[in-house]
PDB file of N, CA and C in Angstrom:
ATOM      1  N   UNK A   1     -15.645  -8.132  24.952  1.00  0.00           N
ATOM      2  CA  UNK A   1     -14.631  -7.110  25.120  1.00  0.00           C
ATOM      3  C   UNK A   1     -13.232  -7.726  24.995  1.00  0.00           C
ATOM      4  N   UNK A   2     -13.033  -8.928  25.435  1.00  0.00           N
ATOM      5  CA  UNK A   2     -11.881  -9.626  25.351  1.00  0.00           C
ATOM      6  C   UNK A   2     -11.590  -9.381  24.043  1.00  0.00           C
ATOM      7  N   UNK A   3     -12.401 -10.398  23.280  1.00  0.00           N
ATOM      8  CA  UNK A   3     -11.934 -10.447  21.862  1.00  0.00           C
ATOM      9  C   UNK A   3     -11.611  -9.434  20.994  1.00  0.00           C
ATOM     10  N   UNK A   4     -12.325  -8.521  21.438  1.00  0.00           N
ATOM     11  CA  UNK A   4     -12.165  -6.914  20.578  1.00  0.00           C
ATOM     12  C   UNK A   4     -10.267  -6.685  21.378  1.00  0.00           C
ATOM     13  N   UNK A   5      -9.996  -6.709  22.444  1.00  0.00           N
ATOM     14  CA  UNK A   5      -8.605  -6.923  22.547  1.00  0.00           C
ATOM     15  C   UNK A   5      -8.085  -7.929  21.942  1.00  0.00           C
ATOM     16  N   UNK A   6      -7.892  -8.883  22.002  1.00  0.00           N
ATOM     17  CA  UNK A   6      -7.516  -9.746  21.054  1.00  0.00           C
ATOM     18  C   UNK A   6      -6.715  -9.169  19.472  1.00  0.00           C
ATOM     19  N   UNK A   7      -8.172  -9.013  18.849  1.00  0.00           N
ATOM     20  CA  UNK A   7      -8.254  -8.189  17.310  1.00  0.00           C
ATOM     21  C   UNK A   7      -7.046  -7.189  17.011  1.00  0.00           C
ATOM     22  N   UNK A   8      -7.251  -6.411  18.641  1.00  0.00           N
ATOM     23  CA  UNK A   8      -6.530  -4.907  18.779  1.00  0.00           C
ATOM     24  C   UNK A   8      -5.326  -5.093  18.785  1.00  0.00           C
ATOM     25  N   UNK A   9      -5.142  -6.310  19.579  1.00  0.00           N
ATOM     26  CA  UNK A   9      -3.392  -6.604  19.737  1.00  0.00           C
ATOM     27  C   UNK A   9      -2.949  -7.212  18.605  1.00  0.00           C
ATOM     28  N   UNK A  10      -3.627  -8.369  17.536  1.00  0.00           N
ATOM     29  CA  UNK A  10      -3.164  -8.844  16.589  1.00  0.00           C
ATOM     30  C   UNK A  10      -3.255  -7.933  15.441  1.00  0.00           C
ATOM     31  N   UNK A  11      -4.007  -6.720  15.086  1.00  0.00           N
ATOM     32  CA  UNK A  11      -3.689  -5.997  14.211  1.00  0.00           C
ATOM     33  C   UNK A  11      -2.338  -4.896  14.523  1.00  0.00           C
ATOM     34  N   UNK A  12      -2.170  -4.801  15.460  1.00  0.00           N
ATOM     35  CA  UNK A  12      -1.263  -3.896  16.424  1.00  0.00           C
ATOM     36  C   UNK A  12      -0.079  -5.011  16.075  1.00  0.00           C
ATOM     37  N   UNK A  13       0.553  -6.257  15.972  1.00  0.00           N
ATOM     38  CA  UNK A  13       1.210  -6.537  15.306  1.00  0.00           C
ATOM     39  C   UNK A  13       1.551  -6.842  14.067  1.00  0.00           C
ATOM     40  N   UNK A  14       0.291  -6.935  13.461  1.00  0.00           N
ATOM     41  CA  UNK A  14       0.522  -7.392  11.912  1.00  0.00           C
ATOM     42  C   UNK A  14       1.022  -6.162  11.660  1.00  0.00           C
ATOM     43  N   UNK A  15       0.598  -4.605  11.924  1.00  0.00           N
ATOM     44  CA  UNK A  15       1.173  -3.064  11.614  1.00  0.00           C
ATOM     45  C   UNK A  15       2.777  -3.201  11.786  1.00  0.00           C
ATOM     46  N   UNK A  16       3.044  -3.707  13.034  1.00  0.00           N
ATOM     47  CA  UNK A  16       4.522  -3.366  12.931  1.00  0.00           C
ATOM     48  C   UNK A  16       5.216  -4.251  12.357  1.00  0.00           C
ATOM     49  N   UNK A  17       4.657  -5.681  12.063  1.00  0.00           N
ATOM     50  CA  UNK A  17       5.352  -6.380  10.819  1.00  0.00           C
ATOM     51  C   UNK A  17       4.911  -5.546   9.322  1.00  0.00           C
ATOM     52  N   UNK A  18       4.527  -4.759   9.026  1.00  0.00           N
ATOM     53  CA  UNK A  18       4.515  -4.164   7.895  1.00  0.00           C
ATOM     54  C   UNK A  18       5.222  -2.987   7.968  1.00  0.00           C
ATOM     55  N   UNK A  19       5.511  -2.038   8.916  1.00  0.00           N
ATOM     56  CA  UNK A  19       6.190  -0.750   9.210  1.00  0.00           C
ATOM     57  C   UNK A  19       7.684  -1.500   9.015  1.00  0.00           C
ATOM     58  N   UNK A  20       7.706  -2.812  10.008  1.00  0.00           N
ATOM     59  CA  UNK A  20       9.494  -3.196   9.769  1.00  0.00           C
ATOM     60  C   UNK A  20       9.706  -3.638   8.279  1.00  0.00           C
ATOM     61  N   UNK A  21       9.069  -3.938   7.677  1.00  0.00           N
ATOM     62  CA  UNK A  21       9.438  -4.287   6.585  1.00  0.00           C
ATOM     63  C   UNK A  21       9.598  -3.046   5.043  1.00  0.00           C
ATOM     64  N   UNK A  22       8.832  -2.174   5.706  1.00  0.00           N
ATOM     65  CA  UNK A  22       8.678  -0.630   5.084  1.00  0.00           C
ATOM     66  C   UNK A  22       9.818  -0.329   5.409  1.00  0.00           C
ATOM     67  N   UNK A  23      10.652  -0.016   6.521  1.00  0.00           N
ATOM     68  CA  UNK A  23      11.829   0.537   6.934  1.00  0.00           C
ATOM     69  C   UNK A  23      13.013  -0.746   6.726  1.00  0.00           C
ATOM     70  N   UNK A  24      13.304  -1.803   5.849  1.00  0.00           N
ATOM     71  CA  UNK A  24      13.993  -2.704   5.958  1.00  0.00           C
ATOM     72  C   UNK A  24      15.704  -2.159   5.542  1.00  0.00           C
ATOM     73  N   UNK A  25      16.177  -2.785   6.269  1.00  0.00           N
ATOM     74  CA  UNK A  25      17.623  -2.471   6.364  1.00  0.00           C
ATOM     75  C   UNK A  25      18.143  -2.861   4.871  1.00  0.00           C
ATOM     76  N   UNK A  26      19.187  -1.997   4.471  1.00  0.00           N
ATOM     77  CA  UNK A  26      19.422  -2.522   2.957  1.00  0.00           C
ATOM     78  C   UNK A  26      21.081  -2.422   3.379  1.00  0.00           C
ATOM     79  N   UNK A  27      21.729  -3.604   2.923  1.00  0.00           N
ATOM     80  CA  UNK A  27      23.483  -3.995   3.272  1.00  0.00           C
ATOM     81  C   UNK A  27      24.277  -2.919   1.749  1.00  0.00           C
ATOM     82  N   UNK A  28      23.267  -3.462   0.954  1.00  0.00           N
ATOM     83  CA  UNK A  28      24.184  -2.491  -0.062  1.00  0.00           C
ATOM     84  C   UNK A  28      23.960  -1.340   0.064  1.00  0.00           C
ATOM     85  N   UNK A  29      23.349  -0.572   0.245  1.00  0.00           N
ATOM     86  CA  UNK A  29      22.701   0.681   0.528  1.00  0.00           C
ATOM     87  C   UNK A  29      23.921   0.931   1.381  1.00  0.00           C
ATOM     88  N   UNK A  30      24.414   0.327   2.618  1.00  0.00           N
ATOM     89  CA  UNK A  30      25.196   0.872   3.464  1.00  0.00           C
ATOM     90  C   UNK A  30      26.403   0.594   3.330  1.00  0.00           C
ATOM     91  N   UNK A  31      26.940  -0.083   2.109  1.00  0.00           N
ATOM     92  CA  UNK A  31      28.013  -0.223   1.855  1.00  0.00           C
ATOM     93  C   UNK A  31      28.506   0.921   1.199  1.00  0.00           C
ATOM     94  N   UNK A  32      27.448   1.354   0.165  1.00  0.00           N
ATOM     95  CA  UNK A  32      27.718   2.657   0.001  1.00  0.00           C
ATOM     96  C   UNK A  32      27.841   3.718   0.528  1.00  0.00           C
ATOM     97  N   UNK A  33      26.684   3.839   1.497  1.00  0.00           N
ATOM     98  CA  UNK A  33      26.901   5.165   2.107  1.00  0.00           C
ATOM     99  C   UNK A  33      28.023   5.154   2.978  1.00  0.00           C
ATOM    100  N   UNK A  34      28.727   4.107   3.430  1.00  0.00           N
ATOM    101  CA  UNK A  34      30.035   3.443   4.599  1.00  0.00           C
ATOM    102  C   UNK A  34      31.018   4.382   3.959  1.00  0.00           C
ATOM    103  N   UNK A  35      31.061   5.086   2.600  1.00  0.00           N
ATOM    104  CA  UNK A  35      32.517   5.544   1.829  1.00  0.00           C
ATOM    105  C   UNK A  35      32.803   6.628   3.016  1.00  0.00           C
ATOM    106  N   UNK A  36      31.440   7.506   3.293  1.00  0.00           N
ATOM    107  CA  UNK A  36      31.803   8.531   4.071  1.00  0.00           C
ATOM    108  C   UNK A  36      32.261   8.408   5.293  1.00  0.00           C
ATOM    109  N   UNK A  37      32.746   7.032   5.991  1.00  0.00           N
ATOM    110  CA  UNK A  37      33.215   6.679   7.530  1.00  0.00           C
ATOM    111  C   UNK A  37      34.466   5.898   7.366  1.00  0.00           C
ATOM    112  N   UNK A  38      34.697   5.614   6.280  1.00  0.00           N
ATOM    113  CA  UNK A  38      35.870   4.958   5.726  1.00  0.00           C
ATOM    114  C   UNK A  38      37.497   5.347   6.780  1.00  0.00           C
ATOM    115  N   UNK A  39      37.143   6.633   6.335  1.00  0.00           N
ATOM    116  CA  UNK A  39      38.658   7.549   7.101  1.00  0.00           C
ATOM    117  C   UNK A  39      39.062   7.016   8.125  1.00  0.00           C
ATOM    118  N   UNK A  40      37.807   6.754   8.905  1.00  0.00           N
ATOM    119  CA  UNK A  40      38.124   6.488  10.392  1.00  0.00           C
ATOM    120  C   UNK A  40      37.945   5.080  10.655  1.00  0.00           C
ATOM    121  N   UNK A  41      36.524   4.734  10.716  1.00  0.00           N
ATOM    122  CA  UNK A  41      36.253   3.156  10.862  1.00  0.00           C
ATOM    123  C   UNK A  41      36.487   2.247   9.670  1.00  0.00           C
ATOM    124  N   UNK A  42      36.986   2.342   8.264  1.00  0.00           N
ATOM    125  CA  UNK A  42      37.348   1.946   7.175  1.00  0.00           C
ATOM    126  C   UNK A  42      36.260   1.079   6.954  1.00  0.00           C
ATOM    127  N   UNK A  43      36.322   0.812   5.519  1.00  0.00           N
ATOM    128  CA  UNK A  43      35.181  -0.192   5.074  1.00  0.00           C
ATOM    129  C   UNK A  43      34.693  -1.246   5.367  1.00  0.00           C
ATOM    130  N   UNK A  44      35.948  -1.655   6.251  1.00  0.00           N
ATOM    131  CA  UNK A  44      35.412  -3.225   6.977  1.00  0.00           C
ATOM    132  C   UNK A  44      35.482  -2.815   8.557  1.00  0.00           C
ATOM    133  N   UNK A  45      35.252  -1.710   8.666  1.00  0.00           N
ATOM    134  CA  UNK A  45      34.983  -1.478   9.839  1.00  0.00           C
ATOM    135  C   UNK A  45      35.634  -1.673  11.146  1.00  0.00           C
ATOM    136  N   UNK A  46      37.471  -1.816  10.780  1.00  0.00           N
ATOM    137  CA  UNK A  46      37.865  -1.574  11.891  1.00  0.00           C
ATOM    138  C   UNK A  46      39.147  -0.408  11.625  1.00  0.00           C
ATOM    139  N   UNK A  47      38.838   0.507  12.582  1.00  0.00           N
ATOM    140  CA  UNK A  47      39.155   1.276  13.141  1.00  0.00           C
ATOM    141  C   UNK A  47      40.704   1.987  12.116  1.00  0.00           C
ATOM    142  N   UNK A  48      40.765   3.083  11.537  1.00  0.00           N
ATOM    143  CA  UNK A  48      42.150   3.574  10.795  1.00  0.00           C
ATOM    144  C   UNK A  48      42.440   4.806  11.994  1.00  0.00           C
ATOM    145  N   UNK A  49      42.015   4.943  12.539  1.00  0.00           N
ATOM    146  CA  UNK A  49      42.341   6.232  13.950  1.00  0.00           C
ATOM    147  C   UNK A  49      42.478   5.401  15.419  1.00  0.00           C
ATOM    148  N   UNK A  50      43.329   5.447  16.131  1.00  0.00           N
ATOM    149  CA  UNK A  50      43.219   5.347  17.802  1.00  0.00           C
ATOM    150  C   UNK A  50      42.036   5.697  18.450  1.00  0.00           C
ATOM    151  N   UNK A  51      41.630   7.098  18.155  1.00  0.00           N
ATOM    152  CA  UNK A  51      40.249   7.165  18.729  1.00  0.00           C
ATOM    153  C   UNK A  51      38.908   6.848  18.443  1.00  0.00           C
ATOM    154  N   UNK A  52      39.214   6.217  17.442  1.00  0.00           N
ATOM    155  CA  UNK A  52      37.757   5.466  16.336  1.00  0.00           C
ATOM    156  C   UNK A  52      37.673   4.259  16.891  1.00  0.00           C
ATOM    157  N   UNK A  53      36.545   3.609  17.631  1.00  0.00           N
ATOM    158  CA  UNK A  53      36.414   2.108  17.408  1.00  0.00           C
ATOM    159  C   UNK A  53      36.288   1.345  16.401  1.00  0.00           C
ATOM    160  N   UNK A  54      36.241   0.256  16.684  1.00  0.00           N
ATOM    161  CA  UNK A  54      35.990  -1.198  15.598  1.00  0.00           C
ATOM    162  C   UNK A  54      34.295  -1.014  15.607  1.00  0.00           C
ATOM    163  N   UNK A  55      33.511  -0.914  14.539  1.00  0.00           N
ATOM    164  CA  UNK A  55      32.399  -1.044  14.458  1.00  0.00           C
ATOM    165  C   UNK A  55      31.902  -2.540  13.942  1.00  0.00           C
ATOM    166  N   UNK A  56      32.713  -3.009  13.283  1.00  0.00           N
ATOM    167  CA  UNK A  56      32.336  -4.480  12.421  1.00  0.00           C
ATOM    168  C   UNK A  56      31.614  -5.075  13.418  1.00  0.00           C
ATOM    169  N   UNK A  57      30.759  -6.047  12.690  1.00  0.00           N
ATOM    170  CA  UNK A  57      30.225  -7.189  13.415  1.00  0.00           C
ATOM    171  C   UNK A  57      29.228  -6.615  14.954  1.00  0.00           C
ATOM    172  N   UNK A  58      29.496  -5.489  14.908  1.00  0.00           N
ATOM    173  CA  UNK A  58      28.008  -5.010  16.466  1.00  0.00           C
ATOM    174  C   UNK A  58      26.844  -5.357  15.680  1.00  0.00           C
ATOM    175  N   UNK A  59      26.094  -5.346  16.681  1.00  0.00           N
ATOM    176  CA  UNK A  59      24.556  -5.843  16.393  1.00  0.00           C
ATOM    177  C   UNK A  59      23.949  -4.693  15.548  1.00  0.00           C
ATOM    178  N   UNK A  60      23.472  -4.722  14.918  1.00  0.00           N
ATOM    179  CA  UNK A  60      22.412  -3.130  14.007  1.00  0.00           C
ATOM    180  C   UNK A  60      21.584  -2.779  15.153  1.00  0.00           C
ATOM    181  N   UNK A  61      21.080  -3.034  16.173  1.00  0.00           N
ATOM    182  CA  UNK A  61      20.206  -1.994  17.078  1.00  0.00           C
ATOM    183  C   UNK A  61      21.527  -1.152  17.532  1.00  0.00           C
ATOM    184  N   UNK A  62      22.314  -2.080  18.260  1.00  0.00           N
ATOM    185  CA  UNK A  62      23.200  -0.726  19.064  1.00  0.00           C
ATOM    186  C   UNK A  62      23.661   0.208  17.860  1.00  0.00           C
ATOM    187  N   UNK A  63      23.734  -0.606  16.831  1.00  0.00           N
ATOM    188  CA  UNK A  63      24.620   0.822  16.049  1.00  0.00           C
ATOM    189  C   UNK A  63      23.998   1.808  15.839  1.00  0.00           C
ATOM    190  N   UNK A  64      22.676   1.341  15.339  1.00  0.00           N
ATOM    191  CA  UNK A  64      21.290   2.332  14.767  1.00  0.00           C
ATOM    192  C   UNK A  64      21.334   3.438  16.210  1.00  0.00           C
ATOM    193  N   UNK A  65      21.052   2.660  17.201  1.00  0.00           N
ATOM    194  CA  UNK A  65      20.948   3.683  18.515  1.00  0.00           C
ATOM    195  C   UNK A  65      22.202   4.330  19.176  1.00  0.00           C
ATOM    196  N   UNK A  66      23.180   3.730  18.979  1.00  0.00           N
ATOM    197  CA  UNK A  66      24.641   5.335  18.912  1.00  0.00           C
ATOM    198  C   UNK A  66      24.664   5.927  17.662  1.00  0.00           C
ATOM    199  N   UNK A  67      24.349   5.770  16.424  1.00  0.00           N
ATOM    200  CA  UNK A  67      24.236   6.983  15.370  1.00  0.00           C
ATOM    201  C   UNK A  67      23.068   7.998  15.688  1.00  0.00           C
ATOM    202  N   UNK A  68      21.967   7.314  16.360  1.00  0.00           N
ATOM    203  CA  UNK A  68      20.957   8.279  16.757  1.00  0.00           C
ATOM    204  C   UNK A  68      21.241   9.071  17.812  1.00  0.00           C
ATOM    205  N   UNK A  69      21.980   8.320  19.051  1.00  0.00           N
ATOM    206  CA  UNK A  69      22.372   9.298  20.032  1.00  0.00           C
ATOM    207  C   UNK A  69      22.921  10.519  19.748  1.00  0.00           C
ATOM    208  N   UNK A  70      24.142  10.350  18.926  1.00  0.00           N
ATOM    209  CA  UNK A  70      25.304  10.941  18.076  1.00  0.00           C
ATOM    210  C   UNK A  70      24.439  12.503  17.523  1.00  0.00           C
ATOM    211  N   UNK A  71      22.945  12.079  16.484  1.00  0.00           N
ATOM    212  CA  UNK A  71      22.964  12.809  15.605  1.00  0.00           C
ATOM    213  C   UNK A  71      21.451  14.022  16.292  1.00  0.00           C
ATOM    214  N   UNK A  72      20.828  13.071  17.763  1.00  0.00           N
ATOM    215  CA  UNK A  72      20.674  14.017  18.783  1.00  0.00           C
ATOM    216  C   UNK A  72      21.077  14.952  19.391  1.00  0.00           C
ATOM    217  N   UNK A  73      22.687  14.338  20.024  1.00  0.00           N
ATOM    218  CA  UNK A  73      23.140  15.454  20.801  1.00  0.00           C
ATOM    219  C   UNK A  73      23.566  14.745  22.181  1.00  0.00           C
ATOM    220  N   UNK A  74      22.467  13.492  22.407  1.00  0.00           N
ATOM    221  CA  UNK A  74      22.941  12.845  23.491  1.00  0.00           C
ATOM    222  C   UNK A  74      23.555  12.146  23.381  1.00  0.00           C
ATOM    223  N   UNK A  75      24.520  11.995  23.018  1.00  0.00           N
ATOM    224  CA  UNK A  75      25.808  11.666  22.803  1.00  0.00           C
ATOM    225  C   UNK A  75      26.881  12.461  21.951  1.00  0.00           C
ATOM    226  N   UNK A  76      28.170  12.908  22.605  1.00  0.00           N
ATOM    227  CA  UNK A  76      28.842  13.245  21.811  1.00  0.00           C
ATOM    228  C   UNK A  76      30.179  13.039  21.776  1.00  0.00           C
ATOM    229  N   UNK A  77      30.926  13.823  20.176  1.00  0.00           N
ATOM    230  CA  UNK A  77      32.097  13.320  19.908  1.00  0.00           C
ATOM    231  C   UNK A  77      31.930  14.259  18.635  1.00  0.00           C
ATOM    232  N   UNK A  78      33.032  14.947  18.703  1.00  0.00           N
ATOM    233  CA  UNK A  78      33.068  16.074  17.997  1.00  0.00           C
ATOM    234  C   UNK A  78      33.367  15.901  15.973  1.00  0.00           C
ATOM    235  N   UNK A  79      33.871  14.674  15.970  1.00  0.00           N
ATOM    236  CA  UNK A  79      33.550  13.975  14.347  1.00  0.00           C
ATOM    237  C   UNK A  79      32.116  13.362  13.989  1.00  0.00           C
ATOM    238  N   UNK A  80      31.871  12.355  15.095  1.00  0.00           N
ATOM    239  CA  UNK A  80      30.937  11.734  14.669  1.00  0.00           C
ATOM    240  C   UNK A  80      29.613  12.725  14.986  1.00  0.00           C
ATOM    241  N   UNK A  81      29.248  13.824  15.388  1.00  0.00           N
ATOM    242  CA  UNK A  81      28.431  14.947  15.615  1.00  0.00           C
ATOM    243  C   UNK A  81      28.184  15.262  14.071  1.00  0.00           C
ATOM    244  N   UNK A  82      29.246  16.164  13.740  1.00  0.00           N
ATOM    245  CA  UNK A  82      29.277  16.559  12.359  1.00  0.00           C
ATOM    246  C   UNK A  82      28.815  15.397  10.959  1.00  0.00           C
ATOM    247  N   UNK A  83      29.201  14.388  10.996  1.00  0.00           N
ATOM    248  CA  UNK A  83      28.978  13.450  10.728  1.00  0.00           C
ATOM    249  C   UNK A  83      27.512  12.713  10.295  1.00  0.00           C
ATOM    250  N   UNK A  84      27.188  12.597  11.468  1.00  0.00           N
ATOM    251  CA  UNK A  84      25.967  12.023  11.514  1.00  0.00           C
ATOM    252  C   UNK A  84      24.572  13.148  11.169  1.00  0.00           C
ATOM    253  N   UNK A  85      24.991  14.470  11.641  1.00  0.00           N
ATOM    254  CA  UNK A  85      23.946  14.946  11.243  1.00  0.00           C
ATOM    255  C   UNK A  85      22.951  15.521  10.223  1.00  0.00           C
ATOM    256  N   UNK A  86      23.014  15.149   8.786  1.00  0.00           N
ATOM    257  CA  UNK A  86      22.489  14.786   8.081  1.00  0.00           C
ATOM    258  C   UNK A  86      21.958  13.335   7.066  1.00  0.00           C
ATOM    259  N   UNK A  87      22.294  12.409   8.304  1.00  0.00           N
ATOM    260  CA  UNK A  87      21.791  11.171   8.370  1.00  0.00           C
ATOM    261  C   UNK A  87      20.100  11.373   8.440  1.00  0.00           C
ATOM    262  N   UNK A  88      19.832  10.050   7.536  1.00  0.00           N
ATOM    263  CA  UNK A  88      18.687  10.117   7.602  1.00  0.00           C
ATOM    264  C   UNK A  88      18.470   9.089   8.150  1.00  0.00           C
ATOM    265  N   UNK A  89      16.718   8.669   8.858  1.00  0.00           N
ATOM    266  CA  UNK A  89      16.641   7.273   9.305  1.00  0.00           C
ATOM    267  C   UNK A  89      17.134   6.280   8.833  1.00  0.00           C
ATOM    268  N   UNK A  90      16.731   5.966   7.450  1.00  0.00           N
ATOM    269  CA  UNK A  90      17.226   5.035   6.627  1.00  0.00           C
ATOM    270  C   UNK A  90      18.432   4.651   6.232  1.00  0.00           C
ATOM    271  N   UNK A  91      19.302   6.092   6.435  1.00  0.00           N
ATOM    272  CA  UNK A  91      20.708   6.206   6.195  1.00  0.00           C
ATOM    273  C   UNK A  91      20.757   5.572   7.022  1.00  0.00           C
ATOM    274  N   UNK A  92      21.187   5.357   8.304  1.00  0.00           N
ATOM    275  CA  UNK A  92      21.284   5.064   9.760  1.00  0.00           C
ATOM    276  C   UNK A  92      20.872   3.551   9.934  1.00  0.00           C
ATOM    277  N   UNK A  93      19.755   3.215   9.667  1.00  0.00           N
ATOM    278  CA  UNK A  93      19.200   1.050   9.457  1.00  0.00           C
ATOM    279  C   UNK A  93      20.507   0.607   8.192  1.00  0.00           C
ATOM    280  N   UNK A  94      20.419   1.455   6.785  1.00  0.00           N
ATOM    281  CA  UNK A  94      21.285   1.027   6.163  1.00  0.00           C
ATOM    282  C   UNK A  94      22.782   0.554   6.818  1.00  0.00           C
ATOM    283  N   UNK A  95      23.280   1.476   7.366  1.00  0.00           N
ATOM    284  CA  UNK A  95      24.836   1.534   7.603  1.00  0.00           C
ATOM    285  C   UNK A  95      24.723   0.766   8.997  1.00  0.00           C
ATOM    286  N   UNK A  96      23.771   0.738   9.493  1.00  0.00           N
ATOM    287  CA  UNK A  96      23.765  -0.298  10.761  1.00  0.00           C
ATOM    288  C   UNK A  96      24.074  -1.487   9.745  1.00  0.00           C
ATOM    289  N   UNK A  97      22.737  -2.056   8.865  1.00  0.00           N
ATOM    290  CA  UNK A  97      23.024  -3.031   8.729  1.00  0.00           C
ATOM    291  C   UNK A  97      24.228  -3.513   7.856  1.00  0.00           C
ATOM    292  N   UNK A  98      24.928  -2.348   7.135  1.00  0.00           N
ATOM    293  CA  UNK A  98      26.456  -2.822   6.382  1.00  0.00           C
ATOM    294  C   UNK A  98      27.383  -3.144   7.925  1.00  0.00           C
ATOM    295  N   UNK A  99      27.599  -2.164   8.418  1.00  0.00           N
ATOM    296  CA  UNK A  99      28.815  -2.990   9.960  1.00  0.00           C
ATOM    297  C   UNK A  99      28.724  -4.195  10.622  1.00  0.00           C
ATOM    298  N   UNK A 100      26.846  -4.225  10.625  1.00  0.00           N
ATOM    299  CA  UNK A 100      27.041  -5.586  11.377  1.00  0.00           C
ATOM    300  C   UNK A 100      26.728  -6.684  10.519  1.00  0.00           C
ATOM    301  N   UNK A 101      26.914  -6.703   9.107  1.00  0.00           N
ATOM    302  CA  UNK A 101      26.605  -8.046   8.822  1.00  0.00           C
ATOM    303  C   UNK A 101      28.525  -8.667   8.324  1.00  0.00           C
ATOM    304  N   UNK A 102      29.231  -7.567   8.759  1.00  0.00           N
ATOM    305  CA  UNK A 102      30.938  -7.842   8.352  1.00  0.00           C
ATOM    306  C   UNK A 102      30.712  -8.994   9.765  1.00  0.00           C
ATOM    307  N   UNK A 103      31.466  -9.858   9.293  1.00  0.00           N
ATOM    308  CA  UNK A 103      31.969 -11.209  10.485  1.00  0.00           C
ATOM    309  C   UNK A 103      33.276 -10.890  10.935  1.00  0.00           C
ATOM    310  N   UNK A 104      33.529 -10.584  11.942  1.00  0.00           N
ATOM    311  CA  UNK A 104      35.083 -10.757  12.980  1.00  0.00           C
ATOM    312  C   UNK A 104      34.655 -12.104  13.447  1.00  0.00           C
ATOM    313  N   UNK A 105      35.940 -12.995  13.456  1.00  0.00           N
ATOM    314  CA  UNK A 105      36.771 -13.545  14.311  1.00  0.00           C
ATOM    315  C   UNK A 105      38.042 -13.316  15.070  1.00  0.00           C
ATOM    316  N   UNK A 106      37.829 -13.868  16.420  1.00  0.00           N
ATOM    317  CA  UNK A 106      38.109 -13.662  17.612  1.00  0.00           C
ATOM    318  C   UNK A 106      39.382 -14.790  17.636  1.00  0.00           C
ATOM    319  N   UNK A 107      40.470 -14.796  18.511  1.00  0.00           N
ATOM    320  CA  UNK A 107      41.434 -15.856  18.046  1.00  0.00           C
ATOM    321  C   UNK A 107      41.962 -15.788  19.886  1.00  0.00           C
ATOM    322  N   UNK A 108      41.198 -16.431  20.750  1.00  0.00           N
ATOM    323  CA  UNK A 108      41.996 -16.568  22.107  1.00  0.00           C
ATOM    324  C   UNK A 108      43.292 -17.077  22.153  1.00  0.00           C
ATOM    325  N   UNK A 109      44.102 -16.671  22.631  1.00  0.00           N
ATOM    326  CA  UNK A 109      45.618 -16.611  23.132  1.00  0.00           C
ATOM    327  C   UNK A 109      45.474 -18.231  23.803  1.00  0.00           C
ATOM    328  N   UNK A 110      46.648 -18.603  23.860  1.00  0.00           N
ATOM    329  CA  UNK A 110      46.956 -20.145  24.725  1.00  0.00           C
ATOM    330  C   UNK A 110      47.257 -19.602  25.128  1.00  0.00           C
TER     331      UNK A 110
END
């Protein structure tokens, strides 16, 4: 019985190494689709509005999971609502992964 767990758990990962790689984040993909966020978070992803954050350089989970919040409902903000909601999954891994693969540097004050 062990081993039949065993089996269960190692096919149970080899699946989601094949599902992640089915759903793989594409940078150009989201460079493109980025034209439509431009206004606000601009192409390199920081911020052309006061009320827009800097998106550059966040990690792709958090981003993936505030565009999803966003295009739920549990979260809101009356641009990025409209916005997001004809995002598709893929739209969403894409444009995660265009923001966060931009590099910020940080420059501490003396």
């Amino acid at each position: 019985m062990r081993r039949l767990h065993q089996c269960a758990a190692a096919l149970a990962a080899a699946a989601s190494v094949l599902a992640a790689s089915a759903h793989a984040q594409d940078v150009k993909a989201g460079q493109r689709k980025a034209i439509a966020c431009q206004t606000c978070h601009g192409m390199d992803g920081l911020s052309r509005l006061p009320d827009a954050p800097n998106i550059a350089g966040h990690p792709a989970p958090y981003i993936e999971r505030a565009l999803r919040a966003f295009r739920s409902g549990e979260r809101r903000n009356e641009m990025m609502s409209v916005a997001v909601k004809t995002l598709s999954d893929q739209d969403i891994r894409d444009l995660a992964a265009y923001y966060s693969a931009i590099k910020v540097e940080a420059t501490v004050p003396e």
